[in-house]
Protein backbone atom coordinates (compact mmCIF):
# COMPACT_ATOMS: atom_id res chain seq x y z
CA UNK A 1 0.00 0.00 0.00
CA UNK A 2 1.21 3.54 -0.80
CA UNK A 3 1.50 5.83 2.08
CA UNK A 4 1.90 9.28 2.04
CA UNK A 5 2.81 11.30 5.34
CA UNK A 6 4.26 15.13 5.78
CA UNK A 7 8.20 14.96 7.19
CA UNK A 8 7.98 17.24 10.01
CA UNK A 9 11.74 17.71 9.75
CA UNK A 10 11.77 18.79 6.32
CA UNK A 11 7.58 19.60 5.52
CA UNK A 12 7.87 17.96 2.63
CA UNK A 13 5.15 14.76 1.44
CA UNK A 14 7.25 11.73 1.06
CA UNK A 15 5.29 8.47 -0.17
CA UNK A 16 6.97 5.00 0.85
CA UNK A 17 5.42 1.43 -0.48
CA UNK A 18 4.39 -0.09 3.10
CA UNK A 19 3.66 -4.22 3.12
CA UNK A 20 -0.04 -3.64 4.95
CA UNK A 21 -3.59 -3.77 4.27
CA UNK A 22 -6.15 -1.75 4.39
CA UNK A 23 -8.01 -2.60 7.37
CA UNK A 24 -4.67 -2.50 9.40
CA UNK A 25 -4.06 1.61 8.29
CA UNK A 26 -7.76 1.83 9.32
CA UNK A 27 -7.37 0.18 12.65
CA UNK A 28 -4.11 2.09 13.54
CA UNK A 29 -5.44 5.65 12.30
CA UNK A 30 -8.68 5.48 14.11
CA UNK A 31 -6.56 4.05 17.50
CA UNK A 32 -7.96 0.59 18.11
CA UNK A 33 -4.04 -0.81 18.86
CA UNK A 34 -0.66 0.09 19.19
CA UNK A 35 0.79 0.07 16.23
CA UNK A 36 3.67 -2.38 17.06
CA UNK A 37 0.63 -4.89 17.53
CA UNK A 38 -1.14 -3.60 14.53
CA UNK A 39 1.85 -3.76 12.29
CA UNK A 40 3.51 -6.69 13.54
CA UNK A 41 5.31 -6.98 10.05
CA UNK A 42 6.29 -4.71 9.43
CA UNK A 43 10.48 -2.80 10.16
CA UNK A 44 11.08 0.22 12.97
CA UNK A 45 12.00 2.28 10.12
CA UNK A 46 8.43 1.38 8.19
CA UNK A 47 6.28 2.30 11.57
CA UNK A 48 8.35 5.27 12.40
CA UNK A 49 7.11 6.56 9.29
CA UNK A 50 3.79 5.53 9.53
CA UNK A 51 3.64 7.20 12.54
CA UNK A 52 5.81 10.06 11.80
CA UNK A 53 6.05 10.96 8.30
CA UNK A 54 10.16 10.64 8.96
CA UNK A 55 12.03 8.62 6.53
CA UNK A 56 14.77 6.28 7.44
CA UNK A 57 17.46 8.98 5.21
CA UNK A 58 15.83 11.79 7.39
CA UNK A 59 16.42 9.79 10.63
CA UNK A 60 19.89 8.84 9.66
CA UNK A 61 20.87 12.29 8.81
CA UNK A 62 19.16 13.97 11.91
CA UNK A 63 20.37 11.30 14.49
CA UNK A 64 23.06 9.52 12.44
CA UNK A 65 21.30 6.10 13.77
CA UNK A 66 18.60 4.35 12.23
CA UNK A 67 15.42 3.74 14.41
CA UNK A 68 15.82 0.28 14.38
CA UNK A 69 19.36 0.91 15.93
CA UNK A 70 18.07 3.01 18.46
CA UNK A 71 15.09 0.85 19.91
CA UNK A 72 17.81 -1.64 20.37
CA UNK A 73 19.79 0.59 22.21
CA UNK A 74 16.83 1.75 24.31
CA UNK A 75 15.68 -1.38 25.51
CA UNK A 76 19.29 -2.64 26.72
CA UNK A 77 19.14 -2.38 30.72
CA UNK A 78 21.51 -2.63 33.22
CA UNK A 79 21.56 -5.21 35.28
CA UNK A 80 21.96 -5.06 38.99
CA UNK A 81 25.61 -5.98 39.24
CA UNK A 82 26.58 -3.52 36.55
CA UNK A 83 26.74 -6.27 33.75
C-alpha cells in the first residue's frame, strides 16, 4: 500500500510502499491498537514513518542512527551488578 505522510523535519510529502492492508491503516489511524501490535510486520523504520512521516534517510541524517538501531539501544538495561 502507498502511504503518504508530511516529514515534520523537512515539511515535505514523502510516499513510501508499506507491506499492509487496508483494514490495518484503518485500525491504527482510528486508534484501536498500538501500532507495534497492529503492524507486527512490518520494520522500525516502516512504523516510524507511519507514525511520523520521517524517513529512514531523514532519521539517519538527523540522528546519524537508524530507528531500528536506536530501539535496540533503548531497551538494553543494566543489570543489577553492573553487567
Amino acid at each position: 500500500m502507498l502511504v503518504t505522510r508530511k516529514s515534520p523535519f523537512s515539511g515535505s510529502p514523502h510516499t513510501r510502499e508499506i507491506p499492509c492492508e487496508e483494514y490495518q491503516m484503518r485500525q491504527y489511524l482510528t486508534g484501536q491498537g498500538y501500532i507495534q501490535d497492529i503492524f507486527p510486520n512490518l520494520s522500525a523504520d516502516d512504523r516510524e514513518f507511519i507514525k511520523t512521516g520521517i524517513t529512514p534517510e531523514e532519521w539517519d541524517a538527523t540522528f546519524n542512527t537508524p530507528p531500528a538501531a536506536w530501539s535496540r539501544t533503548v531497551n538494553k538495561s543494566p543489570t543489577m551488578d553492573g553487567e
